[in-house]
Protein backbone atom coordinates (compact mmCIF):
# COMPACT_ATOMS: atom_id res chain seq x y z
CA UNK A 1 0.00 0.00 0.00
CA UNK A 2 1.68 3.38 -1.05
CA UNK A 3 2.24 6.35 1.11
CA UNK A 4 -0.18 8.70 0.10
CA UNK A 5 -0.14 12.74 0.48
CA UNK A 6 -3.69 13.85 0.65
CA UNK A 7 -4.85 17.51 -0.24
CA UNK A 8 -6.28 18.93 2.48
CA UNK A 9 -8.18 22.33 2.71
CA UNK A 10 -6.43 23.14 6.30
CA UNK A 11 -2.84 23.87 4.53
CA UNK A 12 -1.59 25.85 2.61
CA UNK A 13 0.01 25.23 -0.55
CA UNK A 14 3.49 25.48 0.51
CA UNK A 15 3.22 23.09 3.47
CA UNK A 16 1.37 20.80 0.96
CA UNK A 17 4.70 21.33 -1.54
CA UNK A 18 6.69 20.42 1.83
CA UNK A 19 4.97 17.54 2.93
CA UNK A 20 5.42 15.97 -1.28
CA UNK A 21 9.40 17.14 -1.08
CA UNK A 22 9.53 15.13 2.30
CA UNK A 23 8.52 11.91 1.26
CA UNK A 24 10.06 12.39 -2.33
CA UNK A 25 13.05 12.74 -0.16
CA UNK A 26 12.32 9.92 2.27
CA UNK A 27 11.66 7.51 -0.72
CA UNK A 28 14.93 8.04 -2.34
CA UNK A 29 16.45 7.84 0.64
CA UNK A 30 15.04 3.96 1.47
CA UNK A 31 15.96 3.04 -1.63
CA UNK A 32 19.34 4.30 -1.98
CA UNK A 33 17.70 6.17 -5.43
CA UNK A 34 19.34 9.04 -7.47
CA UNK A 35 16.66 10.15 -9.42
CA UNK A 36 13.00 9.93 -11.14
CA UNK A 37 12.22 9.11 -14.09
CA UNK A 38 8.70 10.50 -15.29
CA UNK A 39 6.56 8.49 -17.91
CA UNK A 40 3.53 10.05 -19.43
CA UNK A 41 0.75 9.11 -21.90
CA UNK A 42 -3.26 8.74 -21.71
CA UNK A 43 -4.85 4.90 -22.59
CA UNK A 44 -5.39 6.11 -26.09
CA UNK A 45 -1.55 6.74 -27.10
CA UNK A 46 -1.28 3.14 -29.09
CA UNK A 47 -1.67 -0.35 -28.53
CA UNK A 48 -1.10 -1.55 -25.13
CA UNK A 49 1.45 -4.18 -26.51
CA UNK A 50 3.60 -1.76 -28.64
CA UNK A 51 3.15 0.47 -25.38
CA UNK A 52 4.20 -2.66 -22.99
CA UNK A 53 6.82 -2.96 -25.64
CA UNK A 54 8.43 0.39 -25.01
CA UNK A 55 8.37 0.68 -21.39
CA UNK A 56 9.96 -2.47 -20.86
CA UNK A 57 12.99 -1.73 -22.70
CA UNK A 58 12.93 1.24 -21.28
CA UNK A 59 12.22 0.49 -17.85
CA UNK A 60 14.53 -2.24 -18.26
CA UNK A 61 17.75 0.33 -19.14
CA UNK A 62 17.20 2.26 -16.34
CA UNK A 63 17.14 -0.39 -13.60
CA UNK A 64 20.67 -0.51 -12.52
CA UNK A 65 20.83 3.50 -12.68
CA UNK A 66 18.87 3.24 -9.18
CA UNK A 67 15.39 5.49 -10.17
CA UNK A 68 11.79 5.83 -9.37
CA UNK A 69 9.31 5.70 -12.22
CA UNK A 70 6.72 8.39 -11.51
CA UNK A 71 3.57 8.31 -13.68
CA UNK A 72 -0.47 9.17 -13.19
CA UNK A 73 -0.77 6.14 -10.48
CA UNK A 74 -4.34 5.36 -12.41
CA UNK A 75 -5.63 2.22 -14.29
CA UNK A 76 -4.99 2.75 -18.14
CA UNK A 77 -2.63 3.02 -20.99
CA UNK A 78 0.77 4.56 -20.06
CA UNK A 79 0.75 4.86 -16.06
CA UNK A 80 -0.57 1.51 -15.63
CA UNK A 81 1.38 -0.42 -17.74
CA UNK A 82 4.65 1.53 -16.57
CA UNK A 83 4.09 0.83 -12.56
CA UNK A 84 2.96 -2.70 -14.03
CA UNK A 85 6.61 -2.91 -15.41
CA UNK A 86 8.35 -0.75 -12.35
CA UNK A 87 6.60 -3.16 -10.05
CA UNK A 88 7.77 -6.50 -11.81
CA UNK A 89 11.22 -4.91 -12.02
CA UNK A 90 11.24 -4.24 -8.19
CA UNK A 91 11.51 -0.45 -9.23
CA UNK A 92 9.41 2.01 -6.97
CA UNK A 93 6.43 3.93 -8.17
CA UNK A 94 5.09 7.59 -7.39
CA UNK A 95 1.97 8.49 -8.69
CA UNK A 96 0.88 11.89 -9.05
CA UNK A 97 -3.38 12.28 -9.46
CA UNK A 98 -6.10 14.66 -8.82
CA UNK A 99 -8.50 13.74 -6.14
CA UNK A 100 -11.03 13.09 -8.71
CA UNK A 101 -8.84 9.94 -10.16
CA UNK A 102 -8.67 8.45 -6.97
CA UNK A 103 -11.23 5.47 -8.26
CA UNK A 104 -8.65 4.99 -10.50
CA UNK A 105 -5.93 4.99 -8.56
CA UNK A 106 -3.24 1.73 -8.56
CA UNK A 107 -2.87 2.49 -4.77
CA UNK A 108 -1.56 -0.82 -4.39
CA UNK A 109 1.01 -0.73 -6.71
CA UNK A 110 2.35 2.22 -5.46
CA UNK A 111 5.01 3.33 -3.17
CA UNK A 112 3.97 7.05 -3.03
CA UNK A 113 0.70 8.33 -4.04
CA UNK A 114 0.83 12.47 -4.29
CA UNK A 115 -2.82 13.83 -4.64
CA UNK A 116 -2.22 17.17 -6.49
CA UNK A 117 -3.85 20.56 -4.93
CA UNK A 118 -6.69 21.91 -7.21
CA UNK A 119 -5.56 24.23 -9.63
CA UNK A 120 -5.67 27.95 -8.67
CA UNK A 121 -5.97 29.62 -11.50
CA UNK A 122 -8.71 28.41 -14.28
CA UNK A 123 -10.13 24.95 -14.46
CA UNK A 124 -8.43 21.15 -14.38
CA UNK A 125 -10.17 17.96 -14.88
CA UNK A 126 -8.54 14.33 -15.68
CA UNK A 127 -9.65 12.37 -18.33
């Protein structure tokens, strides 16, 4: 089960940007990790196997450079194929997601789940 950062309306948005730097921090720490590697791409950016394709050679050439794969954290195309890969690789996973995703959130397949702050300026949705 990951670590998850919840938004909360009691903070403010720098102690929320403090409380994701910790555990960023404490999860490279743990893992004796230098650095994360971000994958992104909706369900809809190509076949799943050319996708699984990709991300496993990928995935697989970064292994031994000691990172975290950071993606959505939701069911679907890119991010869930990636942690899928990250897991079975023994790589960890950060997921980043609005509060709205969480249905869709691979909670379990995480090692750090970051719910993002609504967006102050304009509108955001996922999906």
């Amino acid at each position: 089960m990951a670590v998850e950062i919840l938004q909360s309306p009691d903070y403010s948005i720098n102690q929320h940007r403090k409380q994701v730097e910790d555990a960023i921090r404490d999860l490279l720490a743990r893992n004796n990790l230098r650095a994360i590697l971000a994958l992104s791409g909706g369900s809809e950016d190509g076949s799943e196997e050319m996708i699984l394709d990709i991300l496993k050679d990928l995935i697989l050439n970064v292994k031994d450079l000691h990172v975290a794969i950071l993606t959505g954290g939701t069911k679907g195309g890119v991010p869930e194929i990636g942690i899928r890969v990250a897991r079975e690789s023994s790589i960890p996973t950060i997921g980043v997601l609005p509060s709205r995703a969480r249905k869709y959130a691979l909670l379990d397949d995480l090692d750090l789940a970051i719910e993002t702050l609504p967006p102050s300026i304009g509108n955001a949705s996922f999906g």
